[in-house]
Protein backbone atom coordinates (compact mmCIF):
# COMPACT_ATOMS: atom_id res chain seq x y z
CA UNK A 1 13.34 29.94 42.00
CA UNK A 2 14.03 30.45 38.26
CA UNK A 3 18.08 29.00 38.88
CA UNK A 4 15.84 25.93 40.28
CA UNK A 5 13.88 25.66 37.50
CA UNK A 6 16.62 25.69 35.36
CA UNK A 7 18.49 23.21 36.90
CA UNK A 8 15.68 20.69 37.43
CA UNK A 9 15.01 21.26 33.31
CA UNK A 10 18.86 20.24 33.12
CA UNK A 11 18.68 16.91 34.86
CA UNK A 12 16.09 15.87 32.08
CA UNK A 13 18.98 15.55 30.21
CA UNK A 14 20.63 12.33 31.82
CA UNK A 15 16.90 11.37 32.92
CA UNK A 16 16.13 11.19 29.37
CA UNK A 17 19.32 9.97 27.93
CA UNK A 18 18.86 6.73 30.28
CA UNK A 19 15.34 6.17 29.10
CA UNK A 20 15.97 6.55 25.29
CA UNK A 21 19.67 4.68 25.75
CA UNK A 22 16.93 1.57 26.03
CA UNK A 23 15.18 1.68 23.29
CA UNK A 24 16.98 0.00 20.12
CA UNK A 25 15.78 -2.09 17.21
CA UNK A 26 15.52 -5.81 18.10
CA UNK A 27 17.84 -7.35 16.05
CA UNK A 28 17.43 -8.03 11.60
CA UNK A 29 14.25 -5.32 11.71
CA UNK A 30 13.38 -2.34 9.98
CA UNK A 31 11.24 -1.27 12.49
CA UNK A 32 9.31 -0.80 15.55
CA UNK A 33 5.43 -0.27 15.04
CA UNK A 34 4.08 -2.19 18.13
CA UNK A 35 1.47 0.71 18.08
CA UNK A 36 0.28 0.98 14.93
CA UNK A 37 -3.01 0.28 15.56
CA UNK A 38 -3.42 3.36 17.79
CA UNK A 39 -1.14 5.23 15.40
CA UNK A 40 -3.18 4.99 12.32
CA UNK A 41 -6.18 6.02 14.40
CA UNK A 42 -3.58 9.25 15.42
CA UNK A 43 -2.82 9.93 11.76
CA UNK A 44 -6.35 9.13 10.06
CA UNK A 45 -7.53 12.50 13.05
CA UNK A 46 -4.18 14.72 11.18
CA UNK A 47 -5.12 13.67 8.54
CA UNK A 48 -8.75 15.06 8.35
CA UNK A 49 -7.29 18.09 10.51
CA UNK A 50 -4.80 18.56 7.55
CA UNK A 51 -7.83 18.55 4.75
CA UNK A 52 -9.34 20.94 6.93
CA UNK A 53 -6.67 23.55 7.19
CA UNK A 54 -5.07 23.28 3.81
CA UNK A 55 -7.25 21.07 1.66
CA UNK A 56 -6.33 17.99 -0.44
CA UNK A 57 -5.43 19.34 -3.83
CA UNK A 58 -9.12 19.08 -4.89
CA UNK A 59 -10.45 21.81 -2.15
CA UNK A 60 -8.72 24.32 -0.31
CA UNK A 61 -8.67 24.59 3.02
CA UNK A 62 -9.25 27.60 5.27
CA UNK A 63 -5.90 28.89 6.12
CA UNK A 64 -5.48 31.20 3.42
CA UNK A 65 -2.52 30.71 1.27
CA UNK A 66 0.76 33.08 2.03
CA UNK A 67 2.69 34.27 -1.40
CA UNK A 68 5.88 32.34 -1.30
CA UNK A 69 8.03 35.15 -0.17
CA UNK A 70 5.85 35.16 3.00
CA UNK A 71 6.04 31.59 3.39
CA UNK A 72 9.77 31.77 3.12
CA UNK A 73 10.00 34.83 5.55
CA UNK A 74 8.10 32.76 8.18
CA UNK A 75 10.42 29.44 7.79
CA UNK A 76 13.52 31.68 8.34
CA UNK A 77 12.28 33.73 11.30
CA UNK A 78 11.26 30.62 13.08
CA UNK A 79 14.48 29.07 11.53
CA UNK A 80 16.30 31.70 13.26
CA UNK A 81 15.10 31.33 16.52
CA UNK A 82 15.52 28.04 17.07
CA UNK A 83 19.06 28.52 16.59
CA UNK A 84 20.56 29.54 20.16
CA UNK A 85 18.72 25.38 20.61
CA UNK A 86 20.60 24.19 17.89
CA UNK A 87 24.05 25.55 19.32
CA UNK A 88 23.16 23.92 22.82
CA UNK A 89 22.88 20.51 21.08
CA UNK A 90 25.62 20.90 18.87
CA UNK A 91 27.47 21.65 22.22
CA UNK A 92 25.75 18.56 23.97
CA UNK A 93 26.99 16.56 20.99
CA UNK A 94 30.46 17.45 20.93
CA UNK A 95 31.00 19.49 18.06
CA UNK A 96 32.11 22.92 18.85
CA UNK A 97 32.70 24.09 14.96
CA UNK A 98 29.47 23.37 13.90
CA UNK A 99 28.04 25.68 17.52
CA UNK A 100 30.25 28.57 16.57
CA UNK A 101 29.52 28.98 12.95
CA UNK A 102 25.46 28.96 13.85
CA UNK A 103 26.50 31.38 16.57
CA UNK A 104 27.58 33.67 14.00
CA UNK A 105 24.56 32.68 11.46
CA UNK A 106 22.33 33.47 14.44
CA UNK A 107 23.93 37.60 15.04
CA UNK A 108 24.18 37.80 11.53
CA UNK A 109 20.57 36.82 10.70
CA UNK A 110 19.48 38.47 14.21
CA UNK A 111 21.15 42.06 12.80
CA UNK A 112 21.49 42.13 8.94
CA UNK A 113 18.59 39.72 8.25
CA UNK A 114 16.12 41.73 10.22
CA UNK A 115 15.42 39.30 13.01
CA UNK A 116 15.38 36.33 11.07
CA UNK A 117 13.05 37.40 8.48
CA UNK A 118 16.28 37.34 5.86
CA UNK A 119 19.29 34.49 5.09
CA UNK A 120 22.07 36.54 4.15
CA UNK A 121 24.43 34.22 6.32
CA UNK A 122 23.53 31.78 3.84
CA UNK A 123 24.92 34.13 0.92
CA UNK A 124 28.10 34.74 3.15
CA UNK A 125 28.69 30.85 2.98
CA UNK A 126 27.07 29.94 6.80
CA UNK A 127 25.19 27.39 5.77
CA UNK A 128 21.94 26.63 8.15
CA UNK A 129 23.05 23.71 10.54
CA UNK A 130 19.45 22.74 12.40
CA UNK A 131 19.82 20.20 15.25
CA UNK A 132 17.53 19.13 18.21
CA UNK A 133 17.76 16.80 21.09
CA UNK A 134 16.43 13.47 19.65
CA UNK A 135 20.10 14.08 17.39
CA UNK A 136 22.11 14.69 20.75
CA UNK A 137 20.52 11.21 21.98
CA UNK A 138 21.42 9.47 18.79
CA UNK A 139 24.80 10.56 19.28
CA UNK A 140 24.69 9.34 22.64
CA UNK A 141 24.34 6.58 21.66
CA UNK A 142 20.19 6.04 21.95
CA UNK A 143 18.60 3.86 19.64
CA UNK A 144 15.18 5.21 17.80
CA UNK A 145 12.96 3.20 19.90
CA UNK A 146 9.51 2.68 18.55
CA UNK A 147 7.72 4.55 15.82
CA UNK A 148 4.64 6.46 17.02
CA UNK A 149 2.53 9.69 15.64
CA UNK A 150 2.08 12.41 17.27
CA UNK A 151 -0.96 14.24 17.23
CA UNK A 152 -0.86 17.23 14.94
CA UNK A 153 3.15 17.06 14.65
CA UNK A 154 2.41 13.59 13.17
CA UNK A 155 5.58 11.04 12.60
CA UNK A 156 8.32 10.49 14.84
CA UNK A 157 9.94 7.48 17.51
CA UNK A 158 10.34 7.35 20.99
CA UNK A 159 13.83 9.24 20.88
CA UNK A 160 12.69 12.20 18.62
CA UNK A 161 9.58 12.55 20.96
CA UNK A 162 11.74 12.75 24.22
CA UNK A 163 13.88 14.99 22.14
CA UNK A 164 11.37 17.56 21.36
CA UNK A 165 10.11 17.39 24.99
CA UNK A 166 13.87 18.37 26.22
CA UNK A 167 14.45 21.03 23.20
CA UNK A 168 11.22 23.00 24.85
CA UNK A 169 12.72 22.64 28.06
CA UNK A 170 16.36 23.55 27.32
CA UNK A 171 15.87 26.39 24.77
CA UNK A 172 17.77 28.88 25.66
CA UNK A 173 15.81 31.66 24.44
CA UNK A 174 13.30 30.94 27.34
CA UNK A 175 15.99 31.70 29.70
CA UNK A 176 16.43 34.80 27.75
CA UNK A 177 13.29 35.98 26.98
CA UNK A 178 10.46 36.10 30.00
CA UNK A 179 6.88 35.54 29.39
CA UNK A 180 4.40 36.49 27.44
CA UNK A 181 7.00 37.45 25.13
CA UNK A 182 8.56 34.10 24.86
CA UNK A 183 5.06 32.66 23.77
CA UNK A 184 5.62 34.67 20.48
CA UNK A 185 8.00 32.23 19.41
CA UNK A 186 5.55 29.13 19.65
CA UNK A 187 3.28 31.18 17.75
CA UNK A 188 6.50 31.61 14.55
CA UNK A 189 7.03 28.08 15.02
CA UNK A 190 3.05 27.51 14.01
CA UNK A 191 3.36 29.39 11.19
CA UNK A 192 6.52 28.43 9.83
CA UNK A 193 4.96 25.24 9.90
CA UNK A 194 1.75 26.01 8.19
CA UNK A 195 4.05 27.89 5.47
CA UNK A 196 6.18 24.69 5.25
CA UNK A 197 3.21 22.62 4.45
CA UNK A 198 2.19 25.28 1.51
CA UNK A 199 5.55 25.20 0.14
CA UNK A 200 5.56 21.39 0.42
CA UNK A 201 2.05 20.86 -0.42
CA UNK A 202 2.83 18.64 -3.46
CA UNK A 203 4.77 16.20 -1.55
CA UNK A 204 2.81 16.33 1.35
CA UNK A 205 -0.52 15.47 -0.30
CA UNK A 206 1.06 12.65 -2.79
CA UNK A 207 1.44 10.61 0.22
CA UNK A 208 -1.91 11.80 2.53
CA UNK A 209 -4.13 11.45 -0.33
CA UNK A 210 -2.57 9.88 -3.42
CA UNK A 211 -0.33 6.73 -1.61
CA UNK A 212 -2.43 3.66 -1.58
CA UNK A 213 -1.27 3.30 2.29
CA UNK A 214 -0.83 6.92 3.46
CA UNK A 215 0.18 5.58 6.74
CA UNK A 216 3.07 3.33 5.62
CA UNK A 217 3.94 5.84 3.21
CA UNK A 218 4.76 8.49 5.84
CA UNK A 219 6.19 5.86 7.86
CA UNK A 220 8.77 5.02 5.08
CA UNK A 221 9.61 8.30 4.09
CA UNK A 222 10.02 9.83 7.99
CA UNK A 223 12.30 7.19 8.68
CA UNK A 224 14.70 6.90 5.99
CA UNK A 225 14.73 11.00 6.00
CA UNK A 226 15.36 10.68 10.09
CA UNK A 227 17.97 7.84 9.72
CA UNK A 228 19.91 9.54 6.80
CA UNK A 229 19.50 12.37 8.78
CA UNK A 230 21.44 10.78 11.29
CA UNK A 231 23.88 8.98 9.88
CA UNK A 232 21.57 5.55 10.58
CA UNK A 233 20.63 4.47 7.18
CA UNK A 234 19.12 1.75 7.90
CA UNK A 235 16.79 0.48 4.99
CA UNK A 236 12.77 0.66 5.10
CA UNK A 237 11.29 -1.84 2.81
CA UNK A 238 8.44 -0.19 1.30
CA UNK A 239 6.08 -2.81 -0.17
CA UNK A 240 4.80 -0.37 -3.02
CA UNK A 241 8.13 0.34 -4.34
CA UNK A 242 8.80 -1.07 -8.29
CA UNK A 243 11.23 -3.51 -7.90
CA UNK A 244 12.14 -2.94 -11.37
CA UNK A 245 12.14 0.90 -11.07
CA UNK A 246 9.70 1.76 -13.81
């Protein structure tokens, strides 16, 4: 049962890849927002969700603040584990130097950094290489598709959604590691998150509760990250941008 299983999470794969493979930009725009309308009413919910958990630079929220070493132990141990993912689609994509070298990042972080918890791969010169599935589709040739939000997770397209769905249902470490135990990484992934959004709070709440458009703003800035990401840098205009740069 669990080799069927496996193989019926494979054939997402070209199940997926077919979908996405549709969805590109008609052509001369920026963008696709043909929801935005339901998105806005998706962010404007994370949005008070956010204020609630973290606060909005004027009140804090109620997850307590971690010290920063915390915060960064947290983003590497989650870090960590979503690396045997990361050598899958590096695999799916192609590029067998990049797999190896966060093969060895992985046992070296695994071992000497304490399960994660420590980077000294980074010190020995393996720099962290993170990947997922909406990647592998863009280098299959999938266009982005539409822009939506995603309750909670907030920005992302039609590929990068599909993408997630098949990174949770490829991981390897789930093949690896049975249940409940496997459930343990979901729960570092939470809190790497919540320590990302401490570490990032700055950034984070200039555009939630400083931009005059908060919803455009994050729009902007997740898709010219994504593209350059990517290697598609493709241009957002962002209407509150000084043409004159002052």
């Amino acid at each position: 049962m669990s080799s069927l299983f496996r193989s019926a999470r494979l054939g997402l794969i070209p199940a997926v890849g077919i979908i996405a493979g549709c969805a590109h930009l008609p052509e001369g725009a920026e963008y696709s927002d043909p929801y935005e309308t339901k998105n806005r009413g998706v962010h404007d919910t994370n949005v008070s969700i956010d204020r609630t958990l973290f606060g909005d630079g004027e009140k804090k929220g109620i997850v307590p603040t971690f010290p920063r070493p915390v915060a960064k132990g947290f983003i590497n141990f989650a870090s960590n584990l979503a690396s045997p993912g990361d050598v899958l689609n590096r695999v799916l994509q192609g590029k067998p130097g990049p797999a190896i070298e966060t093969t060895v990042r992985f046992v070296v972080n695994t071992t000497v950094g304490i399960g994660g918890l420590f980077d000294p791969a980074t010190a020995m010169g393996l720099e962290k290489d993170e990947t997922d599935f909406g990647e592998t589709l863009a280098v299959w040739g999938s266009g982005e598709g539409d822009y939506i939000v995603l309750p909670i997770l907030g920005p992302s397209t039609e590929r990068d959604a599909l993408g997630m769905v098949v990174d949770l249902a490829i991981d390897p470490l789930t093949a690896i590691i049975p249940n409940p135990a496997s459930n343990f990484a979901i729960a570092a992934a939470a809190a790497s998150s919540a320590a990302s959004r401490q570490v990032n709070a700055d950034l984070v709440e200039s555009i939630l509760y400083e931009s005059a458009d908060g919803y455009a703003q994050a729009r902007i800035i997740y898709l010219q990250n994504r593209r350059y990401e990517l290697g598609e840098d493709i241009y957002v205009f962002d209407p509150y941008e000084d043409p004159y740069g002052q």
